[in-house]
Protein backbone atom coordinates (compact mmCIF):
# COMPACT_ATOMS: atom_id res chain seq x y z
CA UNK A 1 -0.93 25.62 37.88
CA UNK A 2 1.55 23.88 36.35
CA UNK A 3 2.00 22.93 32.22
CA UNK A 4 1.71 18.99 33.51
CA UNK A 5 -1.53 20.61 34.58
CA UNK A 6 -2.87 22.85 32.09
CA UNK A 7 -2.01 22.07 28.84
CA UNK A 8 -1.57 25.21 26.74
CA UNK A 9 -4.64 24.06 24.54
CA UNK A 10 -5.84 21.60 22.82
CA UNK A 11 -7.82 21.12 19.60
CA UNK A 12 -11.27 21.38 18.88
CA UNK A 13 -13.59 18.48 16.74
CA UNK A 14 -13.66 19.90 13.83
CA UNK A 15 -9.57 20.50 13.83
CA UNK A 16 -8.87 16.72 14.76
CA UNK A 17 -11.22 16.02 11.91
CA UNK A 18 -9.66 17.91 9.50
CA UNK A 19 -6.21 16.73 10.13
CA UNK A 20 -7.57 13.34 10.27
CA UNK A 21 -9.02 13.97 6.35
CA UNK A 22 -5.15 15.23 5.63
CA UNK A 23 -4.56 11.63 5.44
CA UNK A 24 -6.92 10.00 3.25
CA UNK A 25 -5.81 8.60 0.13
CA UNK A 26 -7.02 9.18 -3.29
CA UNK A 27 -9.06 6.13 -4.38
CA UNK A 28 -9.76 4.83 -0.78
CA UNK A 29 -13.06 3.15 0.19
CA UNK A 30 -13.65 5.19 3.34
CA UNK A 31 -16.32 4.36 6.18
CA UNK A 32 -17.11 7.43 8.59
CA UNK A 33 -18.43 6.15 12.20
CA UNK A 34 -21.69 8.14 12.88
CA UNK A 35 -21.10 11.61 14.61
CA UNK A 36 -17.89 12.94 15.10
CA UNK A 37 -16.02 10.94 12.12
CA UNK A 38 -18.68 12.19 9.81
CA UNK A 39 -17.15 15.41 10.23
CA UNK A 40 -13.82 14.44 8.25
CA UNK A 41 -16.15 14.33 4.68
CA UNK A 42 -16.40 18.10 5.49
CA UNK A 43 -12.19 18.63 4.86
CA UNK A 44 -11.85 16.11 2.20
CA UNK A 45 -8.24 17.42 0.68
CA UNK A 46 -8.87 19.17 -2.77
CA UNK A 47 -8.16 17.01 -5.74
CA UNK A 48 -8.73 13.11 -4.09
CA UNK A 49 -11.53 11.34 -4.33
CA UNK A 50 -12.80 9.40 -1.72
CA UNK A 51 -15.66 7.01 -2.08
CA UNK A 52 -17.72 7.36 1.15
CA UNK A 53 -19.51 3.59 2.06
CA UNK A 54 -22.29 3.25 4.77
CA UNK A 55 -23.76 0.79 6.59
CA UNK A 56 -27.37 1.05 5.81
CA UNK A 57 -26.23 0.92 1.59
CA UNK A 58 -25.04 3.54 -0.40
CA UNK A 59 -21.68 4.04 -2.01
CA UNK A 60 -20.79 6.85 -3.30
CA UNK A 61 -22.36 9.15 -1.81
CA UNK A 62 -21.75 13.14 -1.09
CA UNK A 63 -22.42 15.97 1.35
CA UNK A 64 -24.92 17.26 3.04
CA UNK A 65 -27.86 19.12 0.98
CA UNK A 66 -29.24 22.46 1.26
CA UNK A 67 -31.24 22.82 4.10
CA UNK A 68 -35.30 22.43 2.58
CA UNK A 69 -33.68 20.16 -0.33
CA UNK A 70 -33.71 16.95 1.70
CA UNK A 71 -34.73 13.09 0.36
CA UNK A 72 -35.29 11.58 3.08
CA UNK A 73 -35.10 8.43 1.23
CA UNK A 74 -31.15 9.19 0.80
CA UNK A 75 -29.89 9.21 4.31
CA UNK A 76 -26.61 7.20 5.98
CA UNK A 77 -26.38 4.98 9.19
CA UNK A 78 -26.65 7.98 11.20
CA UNK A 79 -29.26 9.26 10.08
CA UNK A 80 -28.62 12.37 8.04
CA UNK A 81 -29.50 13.34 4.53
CA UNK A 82 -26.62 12.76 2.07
CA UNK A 83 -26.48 13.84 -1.61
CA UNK A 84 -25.51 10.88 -4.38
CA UNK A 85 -22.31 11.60 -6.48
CA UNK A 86 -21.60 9.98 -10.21
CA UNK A 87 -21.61 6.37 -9.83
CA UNK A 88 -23.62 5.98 -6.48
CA UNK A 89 -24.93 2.71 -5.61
CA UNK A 90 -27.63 1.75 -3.36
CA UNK A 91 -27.65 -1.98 -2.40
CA UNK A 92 -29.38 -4.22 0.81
CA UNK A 93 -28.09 -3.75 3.66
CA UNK A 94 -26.53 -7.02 3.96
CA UNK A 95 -24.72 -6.37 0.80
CA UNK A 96 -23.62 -3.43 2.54
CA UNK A 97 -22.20 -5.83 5.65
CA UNK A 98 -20.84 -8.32 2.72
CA UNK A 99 -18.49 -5.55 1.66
CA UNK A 100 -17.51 -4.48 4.92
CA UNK A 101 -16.66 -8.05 6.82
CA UNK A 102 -15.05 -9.27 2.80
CA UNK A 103 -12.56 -6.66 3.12
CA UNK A 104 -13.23 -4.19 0.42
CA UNK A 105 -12.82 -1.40 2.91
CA UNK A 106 -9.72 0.70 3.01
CA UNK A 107 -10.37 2.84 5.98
CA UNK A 108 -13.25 3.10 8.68
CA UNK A 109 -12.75 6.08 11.57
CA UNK A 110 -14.71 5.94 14.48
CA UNK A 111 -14.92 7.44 18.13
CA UNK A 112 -13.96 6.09 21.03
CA UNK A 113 -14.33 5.96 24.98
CA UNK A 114 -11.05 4.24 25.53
CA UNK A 115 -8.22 3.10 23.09
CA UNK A 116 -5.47 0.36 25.06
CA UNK A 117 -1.80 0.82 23.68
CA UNK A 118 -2.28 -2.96 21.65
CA UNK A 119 -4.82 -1.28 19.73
CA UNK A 120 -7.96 -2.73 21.65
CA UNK A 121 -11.19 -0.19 20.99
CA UNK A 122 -14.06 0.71 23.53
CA UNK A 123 -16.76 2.73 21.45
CA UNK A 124 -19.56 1.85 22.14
CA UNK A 125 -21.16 1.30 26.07
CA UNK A 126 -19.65 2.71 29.68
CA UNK A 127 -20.34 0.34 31.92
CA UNK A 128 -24.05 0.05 32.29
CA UNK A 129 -24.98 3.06 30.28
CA UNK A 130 -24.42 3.32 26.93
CA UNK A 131 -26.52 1.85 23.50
CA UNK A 132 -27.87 -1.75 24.13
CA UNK A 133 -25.64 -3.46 21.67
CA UNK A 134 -22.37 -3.27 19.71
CA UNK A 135 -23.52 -2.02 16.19
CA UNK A 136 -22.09 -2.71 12.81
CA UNK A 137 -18.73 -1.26 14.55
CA UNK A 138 -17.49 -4.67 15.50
CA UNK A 139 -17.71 -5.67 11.58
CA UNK A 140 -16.15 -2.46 10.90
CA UNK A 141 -12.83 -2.89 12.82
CA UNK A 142 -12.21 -6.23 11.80
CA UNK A 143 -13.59 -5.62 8.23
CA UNK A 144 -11.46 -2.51 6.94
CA UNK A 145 -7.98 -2.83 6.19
CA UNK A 146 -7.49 -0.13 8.47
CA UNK A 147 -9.11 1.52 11.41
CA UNK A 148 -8.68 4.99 12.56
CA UNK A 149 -9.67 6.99 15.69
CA UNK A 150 -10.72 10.32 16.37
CA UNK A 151 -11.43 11.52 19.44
CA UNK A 152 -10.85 13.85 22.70
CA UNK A 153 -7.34 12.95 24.73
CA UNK A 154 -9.18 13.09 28.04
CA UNK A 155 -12.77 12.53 29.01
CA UNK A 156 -14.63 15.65 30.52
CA UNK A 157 -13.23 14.78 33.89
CA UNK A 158 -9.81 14.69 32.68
CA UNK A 159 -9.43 10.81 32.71
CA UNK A 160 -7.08 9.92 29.63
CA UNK A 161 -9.06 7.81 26.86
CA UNK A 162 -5.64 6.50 25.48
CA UNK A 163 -5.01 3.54 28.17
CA UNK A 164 -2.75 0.74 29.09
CA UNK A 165 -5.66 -1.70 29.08
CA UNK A 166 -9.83 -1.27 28.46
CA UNK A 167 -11.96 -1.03 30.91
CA UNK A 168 -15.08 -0.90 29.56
CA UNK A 169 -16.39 -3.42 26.83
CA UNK A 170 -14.76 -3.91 23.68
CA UNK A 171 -15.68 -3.04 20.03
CA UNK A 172 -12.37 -5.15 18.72
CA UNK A 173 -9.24 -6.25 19.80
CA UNK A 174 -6.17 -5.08 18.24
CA UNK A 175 -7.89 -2.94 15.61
CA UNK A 176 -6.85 0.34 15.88
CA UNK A 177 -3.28 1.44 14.46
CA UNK A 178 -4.05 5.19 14.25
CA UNK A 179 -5.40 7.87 16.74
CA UNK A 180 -6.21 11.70 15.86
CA UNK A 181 -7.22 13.68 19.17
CA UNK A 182 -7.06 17.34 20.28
CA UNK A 183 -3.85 16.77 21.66
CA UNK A 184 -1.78 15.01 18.96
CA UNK A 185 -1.55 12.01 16.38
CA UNK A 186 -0.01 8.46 17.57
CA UNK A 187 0.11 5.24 15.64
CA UNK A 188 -0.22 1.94 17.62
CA UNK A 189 2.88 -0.82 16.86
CA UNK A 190 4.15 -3.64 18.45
CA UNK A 191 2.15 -2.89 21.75
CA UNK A 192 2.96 0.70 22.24
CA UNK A 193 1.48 4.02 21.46
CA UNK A 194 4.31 6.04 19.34
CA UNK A 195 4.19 9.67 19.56
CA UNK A 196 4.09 10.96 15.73
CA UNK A 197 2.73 14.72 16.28
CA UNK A 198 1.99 16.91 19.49
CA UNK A 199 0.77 20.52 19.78
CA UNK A 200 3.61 22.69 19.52
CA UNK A 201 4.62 24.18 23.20
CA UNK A 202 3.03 20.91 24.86
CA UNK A 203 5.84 19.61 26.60
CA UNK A 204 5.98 15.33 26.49
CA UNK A 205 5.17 15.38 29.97
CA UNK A 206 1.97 17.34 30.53
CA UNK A 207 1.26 14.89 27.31
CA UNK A 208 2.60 11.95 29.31
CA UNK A 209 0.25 13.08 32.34
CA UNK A 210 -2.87 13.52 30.51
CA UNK A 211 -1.67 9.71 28.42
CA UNK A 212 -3.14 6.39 30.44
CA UNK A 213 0.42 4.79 29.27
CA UNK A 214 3.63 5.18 28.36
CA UNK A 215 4.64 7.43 25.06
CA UNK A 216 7.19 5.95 22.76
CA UNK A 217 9.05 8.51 20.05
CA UNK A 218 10.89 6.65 17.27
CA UNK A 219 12.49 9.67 15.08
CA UNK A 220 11.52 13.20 15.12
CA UNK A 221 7.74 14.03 16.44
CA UNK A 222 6.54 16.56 14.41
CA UNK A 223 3.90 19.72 15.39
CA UNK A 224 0.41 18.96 15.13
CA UNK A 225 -0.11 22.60 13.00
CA UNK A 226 -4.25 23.05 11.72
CA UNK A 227 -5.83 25.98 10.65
CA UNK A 228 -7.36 28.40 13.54
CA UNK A 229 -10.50 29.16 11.28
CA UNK A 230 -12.26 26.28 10.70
């Protein structure tokens, strides 16, 4: 089999995630899409703080506690118990949305099924299946100053997620300028997906085969180096 058709490897979740979280900013009001993106709180770089924001209303808030030391009370929009740093807030829920679609976010991450080269994100139904509506993610990637994406480079059958054009429905239209997945980091600009950092020994075209359109490099394109242990 050739390298076009077996990449040498490719990152697991928890690696995207953490060199997603290499790129938060100190100070940044951060929104983590349930599931996979919730992972990136876990690598939080030493020394910045990050105020996490959630849908259902807390600000502020911090990891995960002990197992058997759960409030349920304190949980975020996915779900799962959260711990309250210095300075928490808990608010209504449509104060929650009133921060989110007035622009006070810096960053929301999510997942995706499909992300088009102008930045057009597919998150949240496949076809028929899927959940039976669109979610606070359509507020998200309109509302934050910037959206982010983490997710695999192919589906499980191999079909790239990173596409000329959507073809399932739409979460937002030209929302996304950033996209983490186990293959390597590219920002979206003017139209085009720009290769900023692939695995080191993947050659640009097995990345190019396992891409849904064209790669664009503008300067050097760094390794995507992460720790093996994590």
């Amino acid at each position: 089999m050739s390298e076009t058709d077996n990449p040498p490897r490719k990152l697991s979740n928890r690696q995207i995630a953490w060199r997603a979280a290499q790129d938060l900013e100190d100070g940044a009001y951060v929104n983590l899409g349930i599931g996979f993106p919730e992972l990136i709180a876990t690598f939080q770089p030493a020394g910045r703080e990050v105020i996490y924001h959630t849908e259902n209303g807390i600000l502020g808030f911090g990891p995960a506690p002990a197992p058997g030391q759960e409030d349920w009370d304190l949980i975020n929009a996915g779900k799962k118990a959260v711990t309250l740093k210095p300075g928490a807030a808990i608010f209504h829920h449509a104060d929650s949305f009133a921060m989110v679609r007035g622009g006070h976010l810096d960053l929301a991450v999510l997942g995706a099924y499909q992300v088009s080269q102008t930045g057009d994100l597919a998150n949240w139904r496949v076809g028929t299946s899927g959940v039976p509506a669109v979610g606070g993610a359509m507020d998200l990637v309109h509302g934050a100053k910037r959206v982010a994406v983490v997710t695999d480079h192919v589906t499980r059958d191999g079909q790239p997620k990173l596409v000329a054009e959507c073809s399932f429905p739409l979460t937002g239209v030209g929302c996304v300028t950033r996209v983490y997945t186990s293959l390597a980091v590219l920002d979206i600009d003017g139209g085009k997906f720009l290769l900023r950092e692939k695995l080191p020994g993947l050659s640009m075209e097995a990345l190019q085969a396992v891409t849904g359109a064209p790669l664009h490099v503008e300067g050097t394109v760094a390794d995507l180096n992460v720790p093996e242990d994590i």
